[in-house]
Protein backbone atom coordinates (compact mmCIF):
# COMPACT_ATOMS: atom_id res chain seq x y z
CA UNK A 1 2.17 -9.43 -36.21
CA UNK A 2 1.91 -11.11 -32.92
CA UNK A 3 0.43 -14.26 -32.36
CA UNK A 4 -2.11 -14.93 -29.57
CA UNK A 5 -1.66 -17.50 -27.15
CA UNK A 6 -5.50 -18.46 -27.37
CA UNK A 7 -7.42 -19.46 -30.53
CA UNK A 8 -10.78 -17.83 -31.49
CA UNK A 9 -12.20 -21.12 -30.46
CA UNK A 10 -10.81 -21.76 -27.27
CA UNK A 11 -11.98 -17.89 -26.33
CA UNK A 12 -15.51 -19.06 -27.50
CA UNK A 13 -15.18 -21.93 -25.45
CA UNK A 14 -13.96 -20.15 -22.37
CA UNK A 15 -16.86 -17.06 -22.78
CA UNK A 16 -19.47 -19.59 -22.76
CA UNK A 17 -18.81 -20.95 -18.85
CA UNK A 18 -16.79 -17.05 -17.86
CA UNK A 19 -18.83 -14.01 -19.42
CA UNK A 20 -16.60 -11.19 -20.54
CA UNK A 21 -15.01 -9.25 -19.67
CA UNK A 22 -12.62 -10.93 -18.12
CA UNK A 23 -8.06 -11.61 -17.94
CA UNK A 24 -6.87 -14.52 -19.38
CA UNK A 25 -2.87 -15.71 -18.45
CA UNK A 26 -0.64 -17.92 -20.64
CA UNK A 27 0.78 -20.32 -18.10
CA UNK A 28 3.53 -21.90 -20.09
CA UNK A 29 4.41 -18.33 -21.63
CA UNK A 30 5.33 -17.28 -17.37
CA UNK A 31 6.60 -20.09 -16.43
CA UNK A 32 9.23 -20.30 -19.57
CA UNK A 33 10.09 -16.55 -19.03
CA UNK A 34 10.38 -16.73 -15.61
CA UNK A 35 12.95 -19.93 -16.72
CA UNK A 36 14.68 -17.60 -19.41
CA UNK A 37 15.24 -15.08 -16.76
CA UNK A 38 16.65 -17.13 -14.54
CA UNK A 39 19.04 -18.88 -17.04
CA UNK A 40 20.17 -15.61 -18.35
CA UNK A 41 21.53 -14.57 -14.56
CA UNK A 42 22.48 -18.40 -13.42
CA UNK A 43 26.30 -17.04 -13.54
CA UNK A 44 25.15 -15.17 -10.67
CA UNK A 45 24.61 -17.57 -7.72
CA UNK A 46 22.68 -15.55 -5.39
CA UNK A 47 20.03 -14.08 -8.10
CA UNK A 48 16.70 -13.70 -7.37
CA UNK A 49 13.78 -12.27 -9.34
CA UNK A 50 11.04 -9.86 -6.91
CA UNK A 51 8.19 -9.78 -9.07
CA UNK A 52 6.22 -6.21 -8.48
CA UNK A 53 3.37 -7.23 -7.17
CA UNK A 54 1.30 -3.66 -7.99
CA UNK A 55 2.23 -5.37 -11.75
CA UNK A 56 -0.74 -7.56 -11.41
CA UNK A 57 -1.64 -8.55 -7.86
CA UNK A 58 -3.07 -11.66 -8.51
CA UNK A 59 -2.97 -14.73 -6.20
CA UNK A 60 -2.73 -17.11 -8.72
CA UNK A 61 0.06 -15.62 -10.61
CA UNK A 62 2.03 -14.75 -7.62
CA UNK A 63 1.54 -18.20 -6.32
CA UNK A 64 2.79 -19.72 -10.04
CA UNK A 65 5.58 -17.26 -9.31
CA UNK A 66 6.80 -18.44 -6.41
CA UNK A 67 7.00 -22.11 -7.66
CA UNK A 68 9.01 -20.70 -10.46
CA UNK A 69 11.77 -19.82 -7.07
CA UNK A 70 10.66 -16.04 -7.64
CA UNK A 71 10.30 -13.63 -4.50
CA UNK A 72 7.88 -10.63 -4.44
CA UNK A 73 8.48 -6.72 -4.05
CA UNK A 74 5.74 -5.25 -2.23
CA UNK A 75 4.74 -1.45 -1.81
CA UNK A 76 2.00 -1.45 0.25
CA UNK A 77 0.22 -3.03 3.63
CA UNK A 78 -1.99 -4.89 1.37
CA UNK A 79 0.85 -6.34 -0.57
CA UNK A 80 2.35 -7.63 1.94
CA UNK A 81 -0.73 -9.35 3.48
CA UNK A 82 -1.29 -10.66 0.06
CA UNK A 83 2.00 -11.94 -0.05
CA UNK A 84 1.95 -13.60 2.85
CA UNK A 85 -1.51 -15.27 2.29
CA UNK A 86 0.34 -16.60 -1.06
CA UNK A 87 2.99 -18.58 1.10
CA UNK A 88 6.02 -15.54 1.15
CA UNK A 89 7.93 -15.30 3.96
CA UNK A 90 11.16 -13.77 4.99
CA UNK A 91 13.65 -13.28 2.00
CA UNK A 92 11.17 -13.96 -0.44
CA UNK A 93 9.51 -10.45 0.11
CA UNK A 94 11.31 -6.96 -0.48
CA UNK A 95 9.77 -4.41 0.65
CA UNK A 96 10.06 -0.97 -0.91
CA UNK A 97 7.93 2.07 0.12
CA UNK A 98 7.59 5.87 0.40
CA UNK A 99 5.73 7.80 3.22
CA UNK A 100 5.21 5.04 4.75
CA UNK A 101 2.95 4.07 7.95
CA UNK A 102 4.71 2.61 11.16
CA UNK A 103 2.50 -0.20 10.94
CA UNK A 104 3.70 -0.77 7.44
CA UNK A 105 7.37 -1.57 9.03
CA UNK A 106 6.38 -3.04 11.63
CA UNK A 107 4.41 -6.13 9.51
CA UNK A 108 7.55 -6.10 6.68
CA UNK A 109 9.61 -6.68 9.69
CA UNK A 110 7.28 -9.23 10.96
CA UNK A 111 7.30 -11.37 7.66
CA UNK A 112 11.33 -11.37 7.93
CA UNK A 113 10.68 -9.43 4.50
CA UNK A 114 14.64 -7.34 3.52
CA UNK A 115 13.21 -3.30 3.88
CA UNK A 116 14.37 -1.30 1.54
CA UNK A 117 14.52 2.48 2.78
CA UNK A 118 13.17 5.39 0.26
CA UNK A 119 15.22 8.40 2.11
CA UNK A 120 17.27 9.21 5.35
CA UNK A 121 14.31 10.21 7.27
CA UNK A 122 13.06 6.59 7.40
CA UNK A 123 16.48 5.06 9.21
CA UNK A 124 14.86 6.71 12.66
CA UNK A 125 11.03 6.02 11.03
CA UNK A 126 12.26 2.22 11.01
CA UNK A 127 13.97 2.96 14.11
CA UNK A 128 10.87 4.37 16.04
CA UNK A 129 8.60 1.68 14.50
CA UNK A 130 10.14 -1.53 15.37
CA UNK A 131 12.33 -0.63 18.38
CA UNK A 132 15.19 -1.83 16.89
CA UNK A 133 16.70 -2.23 13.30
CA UNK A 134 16.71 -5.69 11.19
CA UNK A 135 20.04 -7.04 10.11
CA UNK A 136 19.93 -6.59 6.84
CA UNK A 137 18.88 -3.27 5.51
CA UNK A 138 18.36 -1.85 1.64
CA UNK A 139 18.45 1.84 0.45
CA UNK A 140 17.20 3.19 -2.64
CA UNK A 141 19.94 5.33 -4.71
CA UNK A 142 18.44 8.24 -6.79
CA UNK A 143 21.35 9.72 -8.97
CA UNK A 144 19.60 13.13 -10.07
CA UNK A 145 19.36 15.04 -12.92
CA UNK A 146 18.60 12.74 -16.56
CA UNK A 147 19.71 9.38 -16.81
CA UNK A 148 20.11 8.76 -20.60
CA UNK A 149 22.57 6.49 -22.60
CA UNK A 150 21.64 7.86 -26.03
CA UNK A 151 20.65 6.25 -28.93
CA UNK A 152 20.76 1.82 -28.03
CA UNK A 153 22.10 -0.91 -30.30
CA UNK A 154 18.21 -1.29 -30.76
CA UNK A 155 17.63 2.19 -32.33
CA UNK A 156 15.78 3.24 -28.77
CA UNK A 157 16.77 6.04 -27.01
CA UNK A 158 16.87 5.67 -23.13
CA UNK A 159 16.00 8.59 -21.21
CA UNK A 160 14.54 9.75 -17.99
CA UNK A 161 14.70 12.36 -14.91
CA UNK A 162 15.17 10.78 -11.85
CA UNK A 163 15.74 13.88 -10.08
CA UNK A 164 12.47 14.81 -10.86
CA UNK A 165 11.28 11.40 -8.75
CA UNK A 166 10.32 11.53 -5.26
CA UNK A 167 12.41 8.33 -4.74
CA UNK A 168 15.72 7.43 -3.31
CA UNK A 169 18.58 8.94 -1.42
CA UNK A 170 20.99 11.53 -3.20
CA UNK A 171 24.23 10.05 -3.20
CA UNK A 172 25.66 12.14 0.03
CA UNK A 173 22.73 10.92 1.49
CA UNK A 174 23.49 7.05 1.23
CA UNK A 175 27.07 7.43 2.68
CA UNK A 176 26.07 9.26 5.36
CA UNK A 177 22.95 6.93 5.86
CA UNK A 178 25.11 3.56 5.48
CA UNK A 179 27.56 4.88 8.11
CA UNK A 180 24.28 5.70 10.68
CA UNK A 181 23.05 1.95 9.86
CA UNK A 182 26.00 0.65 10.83
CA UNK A 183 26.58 2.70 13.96
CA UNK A 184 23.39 1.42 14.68
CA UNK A 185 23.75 -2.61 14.03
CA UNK A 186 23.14 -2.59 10.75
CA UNK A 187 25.51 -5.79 9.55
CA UNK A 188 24.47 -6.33 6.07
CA UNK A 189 23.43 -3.68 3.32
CA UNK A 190 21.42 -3.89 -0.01
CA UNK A 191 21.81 -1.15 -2.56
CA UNK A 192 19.02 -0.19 -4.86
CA UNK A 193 17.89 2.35 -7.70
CA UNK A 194 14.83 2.48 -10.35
CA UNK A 195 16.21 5.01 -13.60
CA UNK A 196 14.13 4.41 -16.47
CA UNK A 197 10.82 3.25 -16.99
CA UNK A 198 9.77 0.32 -19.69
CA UNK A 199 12.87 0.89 -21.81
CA UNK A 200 13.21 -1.31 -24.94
CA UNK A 201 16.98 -1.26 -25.44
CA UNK A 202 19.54 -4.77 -23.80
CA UNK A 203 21.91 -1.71 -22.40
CA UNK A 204 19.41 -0.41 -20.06
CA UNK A 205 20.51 -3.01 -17.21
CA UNK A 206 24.23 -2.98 -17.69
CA UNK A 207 24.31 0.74 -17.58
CA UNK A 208 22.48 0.98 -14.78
CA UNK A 209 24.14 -2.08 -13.50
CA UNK A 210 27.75 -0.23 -14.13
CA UNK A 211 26.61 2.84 -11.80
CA UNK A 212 25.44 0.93 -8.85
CA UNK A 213 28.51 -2.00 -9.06
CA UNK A 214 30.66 1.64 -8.82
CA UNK A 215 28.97 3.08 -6.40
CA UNK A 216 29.18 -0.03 -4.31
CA UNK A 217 32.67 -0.20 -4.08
CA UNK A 218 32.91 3.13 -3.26
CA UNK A 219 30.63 2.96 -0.38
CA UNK A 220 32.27 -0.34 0.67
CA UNK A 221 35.64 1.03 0.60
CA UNK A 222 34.46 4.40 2.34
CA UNK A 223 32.13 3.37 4.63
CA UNK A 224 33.55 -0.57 5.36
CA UNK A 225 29.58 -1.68 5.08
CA UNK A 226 28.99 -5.32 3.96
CA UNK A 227 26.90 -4.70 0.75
CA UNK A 228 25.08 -8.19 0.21
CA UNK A 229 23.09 -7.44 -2.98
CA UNK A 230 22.66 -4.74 -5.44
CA UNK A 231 18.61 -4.35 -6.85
CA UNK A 232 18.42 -3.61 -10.35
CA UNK A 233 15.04 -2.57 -9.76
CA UNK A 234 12.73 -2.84 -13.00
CA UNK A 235 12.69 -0.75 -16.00
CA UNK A 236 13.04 -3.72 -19.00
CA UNK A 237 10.00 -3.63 -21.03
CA UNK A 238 8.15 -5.23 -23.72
CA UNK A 239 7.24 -4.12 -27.26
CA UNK A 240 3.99 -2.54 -27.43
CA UNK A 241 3.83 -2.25 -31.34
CA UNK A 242 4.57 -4.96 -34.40
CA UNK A 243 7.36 -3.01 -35.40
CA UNK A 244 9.37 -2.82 -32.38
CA UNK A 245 12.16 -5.34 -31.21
CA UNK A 246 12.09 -7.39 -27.65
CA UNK A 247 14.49 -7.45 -25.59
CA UNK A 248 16.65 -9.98 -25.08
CA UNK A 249 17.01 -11.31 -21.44
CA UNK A 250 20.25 -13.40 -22.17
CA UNK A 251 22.18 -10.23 -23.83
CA UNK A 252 20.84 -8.46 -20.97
CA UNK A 253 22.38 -10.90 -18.08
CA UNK A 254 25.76 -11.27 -20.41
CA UNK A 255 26.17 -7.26 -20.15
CA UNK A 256 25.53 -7.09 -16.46
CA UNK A 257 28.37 -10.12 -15.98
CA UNK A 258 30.41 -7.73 -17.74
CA UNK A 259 30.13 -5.03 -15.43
CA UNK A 260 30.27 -7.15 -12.21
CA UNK A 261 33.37 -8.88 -13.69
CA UNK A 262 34.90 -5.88 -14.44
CA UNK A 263 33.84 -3.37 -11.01
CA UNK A 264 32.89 -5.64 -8.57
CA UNK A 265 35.08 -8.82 -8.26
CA UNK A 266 38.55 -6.40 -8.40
CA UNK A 267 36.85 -4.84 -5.19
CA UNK A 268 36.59 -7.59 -3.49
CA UNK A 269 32.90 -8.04 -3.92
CA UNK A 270 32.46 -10.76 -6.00
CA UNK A 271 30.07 -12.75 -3.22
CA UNK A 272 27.26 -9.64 -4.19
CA UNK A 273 23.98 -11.34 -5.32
CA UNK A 274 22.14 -9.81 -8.25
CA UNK A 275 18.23 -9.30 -7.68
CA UNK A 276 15.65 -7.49 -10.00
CA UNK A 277 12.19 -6.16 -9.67
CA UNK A 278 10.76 -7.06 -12.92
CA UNK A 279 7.13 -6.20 -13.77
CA UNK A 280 5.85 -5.80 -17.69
CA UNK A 281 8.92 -7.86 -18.63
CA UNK A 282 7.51 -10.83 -16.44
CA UNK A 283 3.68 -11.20 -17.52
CA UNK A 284 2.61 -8.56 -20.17
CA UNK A 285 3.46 -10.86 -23.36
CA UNK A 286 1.73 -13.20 -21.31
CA UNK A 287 -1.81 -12.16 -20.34
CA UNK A 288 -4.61 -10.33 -22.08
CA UNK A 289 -8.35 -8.50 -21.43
CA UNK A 290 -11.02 -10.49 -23.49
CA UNK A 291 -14.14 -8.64 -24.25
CA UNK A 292 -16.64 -8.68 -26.92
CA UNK A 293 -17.55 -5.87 -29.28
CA UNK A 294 -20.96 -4.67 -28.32
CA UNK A 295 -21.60 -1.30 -31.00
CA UNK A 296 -20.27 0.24 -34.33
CA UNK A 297 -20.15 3.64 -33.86
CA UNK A 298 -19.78 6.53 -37.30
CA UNK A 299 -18.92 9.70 -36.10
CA UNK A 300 -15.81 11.94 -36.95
CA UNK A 301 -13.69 9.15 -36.26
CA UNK A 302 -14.83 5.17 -36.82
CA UNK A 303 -15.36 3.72 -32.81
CA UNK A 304 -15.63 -0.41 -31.84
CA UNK A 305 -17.78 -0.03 -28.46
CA UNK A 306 -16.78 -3.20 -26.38
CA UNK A 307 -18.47 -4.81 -23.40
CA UNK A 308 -15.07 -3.61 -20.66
CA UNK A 309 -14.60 0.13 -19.57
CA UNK A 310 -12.01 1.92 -17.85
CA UNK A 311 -12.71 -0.19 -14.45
CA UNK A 312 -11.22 -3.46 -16.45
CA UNK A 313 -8.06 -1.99 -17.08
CA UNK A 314 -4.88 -2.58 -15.21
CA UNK A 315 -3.84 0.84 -15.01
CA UNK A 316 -7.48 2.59 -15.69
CA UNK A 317 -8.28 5.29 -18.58
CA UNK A 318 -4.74 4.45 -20.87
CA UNK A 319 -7.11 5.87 -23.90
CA UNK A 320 -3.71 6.14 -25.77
CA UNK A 321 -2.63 2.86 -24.82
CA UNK A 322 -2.41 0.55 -28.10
């Protein structure tokens, strides 16, 4: 069974001076996983971690963050104003969004934030919108079809449909969009993809890892573009239930060395800096809701009515959530 990070006491403590309901954050717990993370891709020099801000936009914890040498990924116009009121600027910020407003551009540009592009359409949206293009540029890769690497080490299967998302270029696309870039002044390229959603399994990464360090050399040695990082995106999760096993960050880096050792430095590209995009993984171990239990309530099923609703949630009406 899991062990809090607060006693009963301390909550009683806190509840007298902050009614609930209300978040509570482990401090230490962050700021040692944000260290673990870090540790586990230090063979990388260029690594950075872009915590996703939708995650938990909170100023405090993206200002911890940041202390912790973490960037942010932001989504939204609001995100990025956040981010900047939180002391981001320029490389710290990656900003990766769909359908998305001129103005939105135009203030990622303004920050000196890396944009990463959802689709072809948005090279001549960025174009239109700021006049020019930056010199470093990111695109989104969606593979298609089901992404699956069976049955993990861990006894979790991995599995989802990315060509069922409305993200990312299809692989045609991103040739024929990293050749347009560079016709026009595009010097430096990013390549990033998003497969799998909260997976519980160490080979999660280095698969994915394996497919982009491939595809990377193939677009490098077609297309002559400078790629400068790869984005792992998110995807690592967290258990939700006693029974099932964490991942472990430092297995994860080792098997994402692997494939960079193996893909990337015989094609030349072992200067490629390694970022991820890391939400649950970063914070949801880490923080909890604390609210009191109000009713008892004996119907066809026993109920605990509590003083928080739907509105307290971080993703609102999970009723199946554990």
């Amino acid at each position: 069974m899991k062990k809090p990070f607060v006693t009963q006491e301390q909550l009683q403590n806190i509840a007298a001076q902050y009614p609930t309901p209300f978040h509570l954050y482990d401090e230490r717990g962050i700021r040692e996983n944000a260290r673990r993370l870090k540790a586990a891709f230090s063979w990388n020099p260029g690594f950075r971690e872009y915590f996703a801000v939708k995650a938990t936009p909170t100023p405090a914890i993206l200002k911890l963050l940041r202390e912790e040498g973490c960037g942010v990924d932001c989504s939204s116009l609001t995100e990025l104003m956040m981010s900047e009121r939180c002391g981001f600027g320029g490389e710290e910020i990656m900003f990766s969004s769909n359908d998305t407003p001129p103005e939105e551009f135009s203030m990622a540009y303004r920050l000196g934030a890396t944009i990463n592009l959802d689709d072809i359409t948005h090279i001549d949206c960025l174009k239109e919108a700021l006049g020019t293009l930056p010199e470093t540029v990111s695109c989104r890769f969606n593979p298609g079809g089901v992404f699956s690497i069976g049955a993990s080490k861990e006894g979790f299967q991995v599995m989802d449909t990315p060509g069922d998302a409305k993200y990312g270029f299809t692989r045609e696309q991103l040739f024929e969009g990293f050749r347009r870039l560079k016709e026009l002044g595009v010097k430096y390229f990013g390549l990033h993809s998003f497969l799998a959603s909260n997976t519980l399994s160490n080979e999660y990464y280095p698969t994915l890892a394996g497919i982009l360090f491939q595809l990377a050399a193939d677009l490098k040695r077609e297309t002559g573009c400078h790629i400068r990082f790869i984005n792992l995106s998110g995807g690592v999760g967290v258990p939700y239930r006693p029974e099932q096993t964490a991942n472990d960050i430092f297995a994860i880096g080792e098997g994402v060395r692997r494939q960079y050792e193996s893909i990337l430095v015989p094609a030349g590209m072992g200067d490629v800096a390694i970022f991820t995009e890391l939400g649950r993984f970063m914070l949801a171990p880490y923080g909890c809701l604390v609210t009191r239990a109000i009713h008892e309530k004996h119907t066809y099923k026993e109920y605990i009515g509590v003083d928080a609703c739907a509105a307290d949630l971080m993703r609102p009406a999970m009723y199946g959530a554990y």
